[in-house]
Protein backbone atom coordinates (compact mmCIF):
# COMPACT_ATOMS: atom_id res chain seq x y z
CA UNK A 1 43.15 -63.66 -25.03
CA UNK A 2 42.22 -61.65 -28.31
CA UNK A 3 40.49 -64.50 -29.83
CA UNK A 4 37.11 -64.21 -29.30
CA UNK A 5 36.35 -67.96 -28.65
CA UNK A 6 39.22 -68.58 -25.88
CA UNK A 7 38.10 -65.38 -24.78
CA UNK A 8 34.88 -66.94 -24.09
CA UNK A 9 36.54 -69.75 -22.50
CA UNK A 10 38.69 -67.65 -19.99
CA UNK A 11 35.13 -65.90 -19.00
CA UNK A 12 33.70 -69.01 -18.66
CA UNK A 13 36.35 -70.04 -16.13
CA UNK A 14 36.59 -66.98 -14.13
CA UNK A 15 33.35 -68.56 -11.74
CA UNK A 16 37.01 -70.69 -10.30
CA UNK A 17 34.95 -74.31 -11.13
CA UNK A 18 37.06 -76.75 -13.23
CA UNK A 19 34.95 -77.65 -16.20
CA UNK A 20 35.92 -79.75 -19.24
CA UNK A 21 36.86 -79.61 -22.23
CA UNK A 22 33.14 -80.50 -23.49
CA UNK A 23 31.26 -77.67 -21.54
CA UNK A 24 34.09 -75.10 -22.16
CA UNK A 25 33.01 -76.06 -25.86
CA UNK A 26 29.53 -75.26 -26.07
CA UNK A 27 30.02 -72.12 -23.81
CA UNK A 28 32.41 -70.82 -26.89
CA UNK A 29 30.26 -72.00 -29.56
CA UNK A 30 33.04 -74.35 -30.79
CA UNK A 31 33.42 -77.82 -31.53
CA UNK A 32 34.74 -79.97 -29.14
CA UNK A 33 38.14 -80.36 -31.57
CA UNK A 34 38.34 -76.31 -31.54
CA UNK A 35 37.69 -75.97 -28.24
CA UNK A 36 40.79 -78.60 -27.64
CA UNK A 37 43.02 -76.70 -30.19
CA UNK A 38 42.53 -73.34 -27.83
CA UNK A 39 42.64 -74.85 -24.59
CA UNK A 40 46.16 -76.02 -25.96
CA UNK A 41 47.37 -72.76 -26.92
CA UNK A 42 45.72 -70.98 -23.64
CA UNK A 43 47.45 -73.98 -21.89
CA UNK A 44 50.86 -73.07 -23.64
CA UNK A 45 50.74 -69.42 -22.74
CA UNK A 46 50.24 -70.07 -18.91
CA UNK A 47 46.75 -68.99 -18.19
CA UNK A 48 44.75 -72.46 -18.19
CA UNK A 49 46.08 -75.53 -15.99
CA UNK A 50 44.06 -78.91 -16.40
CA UNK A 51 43.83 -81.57 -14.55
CA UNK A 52 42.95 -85.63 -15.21
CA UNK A 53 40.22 -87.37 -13.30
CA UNK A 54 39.22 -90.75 -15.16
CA UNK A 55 38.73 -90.88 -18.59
CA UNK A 56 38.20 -86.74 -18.60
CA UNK A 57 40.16 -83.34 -18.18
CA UNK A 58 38.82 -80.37 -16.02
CA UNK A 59 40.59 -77.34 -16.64
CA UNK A 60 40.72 -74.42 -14.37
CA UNK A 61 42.65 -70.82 -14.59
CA UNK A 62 46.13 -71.10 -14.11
CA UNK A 63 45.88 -68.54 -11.01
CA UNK A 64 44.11 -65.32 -8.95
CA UNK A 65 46.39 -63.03 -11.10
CA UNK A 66 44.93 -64.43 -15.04
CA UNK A 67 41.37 -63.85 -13.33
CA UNK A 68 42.53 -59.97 -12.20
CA UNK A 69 43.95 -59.81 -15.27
CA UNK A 70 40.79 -60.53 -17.31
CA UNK A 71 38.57 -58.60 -14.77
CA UNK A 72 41.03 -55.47 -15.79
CA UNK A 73 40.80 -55.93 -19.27
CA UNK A 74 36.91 -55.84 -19.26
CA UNK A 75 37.19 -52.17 -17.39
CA UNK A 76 39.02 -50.76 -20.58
CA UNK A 77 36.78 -52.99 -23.16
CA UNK A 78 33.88 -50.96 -25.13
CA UNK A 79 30.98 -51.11 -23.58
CA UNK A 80 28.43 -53.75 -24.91
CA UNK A 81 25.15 -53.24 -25.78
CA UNK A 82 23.00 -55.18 -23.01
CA UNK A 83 21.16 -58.22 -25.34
CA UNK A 84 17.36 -59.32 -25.58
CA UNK A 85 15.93 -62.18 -24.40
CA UNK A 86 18.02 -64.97 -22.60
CA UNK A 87 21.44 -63.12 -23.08
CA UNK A 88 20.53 -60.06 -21.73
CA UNK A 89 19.04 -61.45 -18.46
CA UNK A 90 22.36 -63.75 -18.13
CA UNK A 91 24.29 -60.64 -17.80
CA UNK A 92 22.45 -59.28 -15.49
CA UNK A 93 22.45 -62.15 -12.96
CA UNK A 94 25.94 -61.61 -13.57
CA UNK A 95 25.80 -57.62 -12.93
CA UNK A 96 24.29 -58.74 -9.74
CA UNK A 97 26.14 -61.37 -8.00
CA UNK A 98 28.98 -63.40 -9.15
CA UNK A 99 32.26 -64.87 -8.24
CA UNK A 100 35.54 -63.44 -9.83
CA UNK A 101 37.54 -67.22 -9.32
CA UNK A 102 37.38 -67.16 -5.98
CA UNK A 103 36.26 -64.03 -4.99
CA UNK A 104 32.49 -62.24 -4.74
CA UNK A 105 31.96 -58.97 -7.27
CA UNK A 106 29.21 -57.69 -9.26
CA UNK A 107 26.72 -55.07 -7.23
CA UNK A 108 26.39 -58.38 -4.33
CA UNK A 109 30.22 -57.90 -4.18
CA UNK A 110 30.43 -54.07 -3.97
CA UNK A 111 27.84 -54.40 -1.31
CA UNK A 112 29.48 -56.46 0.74
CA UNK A 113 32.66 -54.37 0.77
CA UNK A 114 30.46 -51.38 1.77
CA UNK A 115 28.98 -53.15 4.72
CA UNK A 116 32.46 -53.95 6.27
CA UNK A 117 34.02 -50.98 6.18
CA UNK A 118 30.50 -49.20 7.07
CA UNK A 119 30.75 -50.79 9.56
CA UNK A 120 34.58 -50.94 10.68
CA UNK A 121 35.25 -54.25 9.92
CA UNK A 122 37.78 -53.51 7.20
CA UNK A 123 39.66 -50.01 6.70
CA UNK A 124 39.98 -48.91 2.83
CA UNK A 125 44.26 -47.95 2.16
CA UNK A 126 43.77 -47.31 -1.12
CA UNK A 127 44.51 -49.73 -3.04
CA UNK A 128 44.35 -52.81 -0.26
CA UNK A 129 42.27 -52.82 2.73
CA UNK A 130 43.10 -53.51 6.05
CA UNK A 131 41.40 -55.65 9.30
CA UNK A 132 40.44 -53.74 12.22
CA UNK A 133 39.92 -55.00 15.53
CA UNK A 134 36.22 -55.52 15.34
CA UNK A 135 36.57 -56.83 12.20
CA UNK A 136 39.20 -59.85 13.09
CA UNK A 137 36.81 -60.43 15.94
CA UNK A 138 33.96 -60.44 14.09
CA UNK A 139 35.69 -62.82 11.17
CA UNK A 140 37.21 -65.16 13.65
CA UNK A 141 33.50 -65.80 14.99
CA UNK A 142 32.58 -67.17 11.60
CA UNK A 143 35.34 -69.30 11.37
CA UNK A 144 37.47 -66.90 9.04
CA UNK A 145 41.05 -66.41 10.91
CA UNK A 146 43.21 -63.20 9.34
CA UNK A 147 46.15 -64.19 11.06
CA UNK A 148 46.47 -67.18 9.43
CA UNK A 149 45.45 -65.91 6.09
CA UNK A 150 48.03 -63.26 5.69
CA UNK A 151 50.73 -65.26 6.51
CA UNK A 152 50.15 -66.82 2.66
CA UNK A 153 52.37 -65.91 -0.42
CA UNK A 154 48.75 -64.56 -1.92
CA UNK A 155 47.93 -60.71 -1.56
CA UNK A 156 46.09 -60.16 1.45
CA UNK A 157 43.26 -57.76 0.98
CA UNK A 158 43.24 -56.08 -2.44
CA UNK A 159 40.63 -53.94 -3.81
CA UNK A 160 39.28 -55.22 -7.24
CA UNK A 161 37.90 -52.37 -9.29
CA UNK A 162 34.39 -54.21 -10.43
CA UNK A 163 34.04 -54.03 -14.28
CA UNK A 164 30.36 -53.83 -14.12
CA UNK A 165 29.94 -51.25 -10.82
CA UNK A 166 33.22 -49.15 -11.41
CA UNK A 167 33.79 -49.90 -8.13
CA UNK A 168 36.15 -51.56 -5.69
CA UNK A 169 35.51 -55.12 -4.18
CA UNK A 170 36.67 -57.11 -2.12
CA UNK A 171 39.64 -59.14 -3.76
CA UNK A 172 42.61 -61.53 -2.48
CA UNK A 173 43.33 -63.92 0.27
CA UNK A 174 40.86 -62.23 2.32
CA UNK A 175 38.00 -62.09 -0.12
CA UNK A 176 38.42 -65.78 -1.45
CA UNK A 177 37.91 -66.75 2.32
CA UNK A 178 35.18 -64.55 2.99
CA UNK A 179 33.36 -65.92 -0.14
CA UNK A 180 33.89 -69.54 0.29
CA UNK A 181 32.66 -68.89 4.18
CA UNK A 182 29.47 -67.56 2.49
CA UNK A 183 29.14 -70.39 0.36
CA UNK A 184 29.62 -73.15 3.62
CA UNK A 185 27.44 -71.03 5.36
CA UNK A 186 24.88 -71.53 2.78
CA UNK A 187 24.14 -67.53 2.05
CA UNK A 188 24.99 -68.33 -1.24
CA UNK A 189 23.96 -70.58 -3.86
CA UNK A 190 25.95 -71.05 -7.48
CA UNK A 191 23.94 -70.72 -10.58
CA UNK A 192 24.67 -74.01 -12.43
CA UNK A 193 26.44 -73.70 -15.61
CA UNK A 194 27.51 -70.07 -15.23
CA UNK A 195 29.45 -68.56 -12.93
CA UNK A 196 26.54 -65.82 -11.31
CA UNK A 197 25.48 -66.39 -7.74
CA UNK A 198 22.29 -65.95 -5.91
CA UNK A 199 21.73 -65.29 -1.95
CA UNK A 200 19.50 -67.97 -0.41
CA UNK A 201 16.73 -66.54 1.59
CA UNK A 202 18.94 -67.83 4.66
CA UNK A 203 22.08 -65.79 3.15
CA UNK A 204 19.53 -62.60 2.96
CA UNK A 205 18.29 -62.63 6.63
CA UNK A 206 21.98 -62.89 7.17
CA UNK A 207 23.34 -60.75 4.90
CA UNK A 208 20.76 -57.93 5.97
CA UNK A 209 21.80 -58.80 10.11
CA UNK A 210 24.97 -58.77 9.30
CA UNK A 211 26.33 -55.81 7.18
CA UNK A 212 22.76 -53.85 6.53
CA UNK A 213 22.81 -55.42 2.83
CA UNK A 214 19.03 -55.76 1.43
CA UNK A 215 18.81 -58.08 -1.90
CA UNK A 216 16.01 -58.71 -4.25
């Protein structure tokens, strides 16, 4: 992970979309032979898994645990000095609303956690969170089922300490479900080519009805 370009290409993954070897590239500032050299070694050491479709090779993180993993590692990094132009309004898209693989974070993320247990939906045990009545009632009625959820090998409701908000989000099972309701719901829209999110004006009305959250 020390490298800075496969470091580049973990980040780039951590949006959870399979991209190949050719964009993964470019994102690093590589050459498409460099880029294949590191995806090698990243593939070696567990944290990248690709898949063949055709003639071309997507490759994806190897699992939710590389993505906390790299989401910890930018808590204890040195803070970087926001950029100009371009770069620095990248980053904060980001800051604002993105998905950590499968799961929402940023300030969007943080928000979102707020609203549920503001509003008794979810319960805050530390480090985990837990379903309350209300809030399995108020899931299953948008199609998200707990039950069901927690009976899977994959944490069930962990709370992700947000690099950029120093706060807790929503993270696990739960959270990946949650978020890719959002995204069938069409409340959110992906940014293409990066891995920030936006909230439709639908997701807005909805998100504001619906947990109190007002976005730009």
């Amino acid at each position: 992970m020390g490298d800075p370009s496969r470091a580049a290409i973990l980040s780039a993954l951590l949006g959870g979309v399979a991209r190949p070897a050719g964009e993964l590239a470019r994102c690093a500032g590589v050459s498409p032979q460099t880029a294949s050299a590191h995806l090698a070694k990243l593939t070696d050491g567990g944290l990248v898994t690709a898949r063949t479709e055709g003639r071309h090779r997507y490759f994806t993180l190897a699992g939710p645990a590389v993505a906390h993993a790299l989401e910890a590692l930018a808590l204890v990094a040195p803070p970087v000095a926001e950029p100009g132009g371009q770069g620095g309004f990248e980053l904060r898209r980001l800051r604002r609303a993105r998905t950590c693989y499968d799961h929402l974070a940023g300030a969007l993320g943080v928000a979102v956690t707020d609203g549920l247990v503001e509003r008794g939906l979810i319960e805050s045990h530390g480090e985990a969170f837990e379903v309350t009545g209300a809030g399995k009632d108020w899931m299953q009625r948008r199609g998200v089922d707990p039950d069901r959820i927690r009976s899977g090998r994959r944490a069930f409701a962990r709370a992700c300490l947000d690099w950029s908000e120093r706060r807790p989000h929503l993270a696990g099972a739960l959270g990946a479900a949650l978020t890719t309701r959002f995204f069938d719901a069409g409340w959110l829209s992906r940014v293409p080519g990066t891995r920030a999110v936006v909230p439709t004006p639908a997701g807005r009305r909805a998100l504001r009805r619906e947990l109190g959250i007002i976005t730009d």
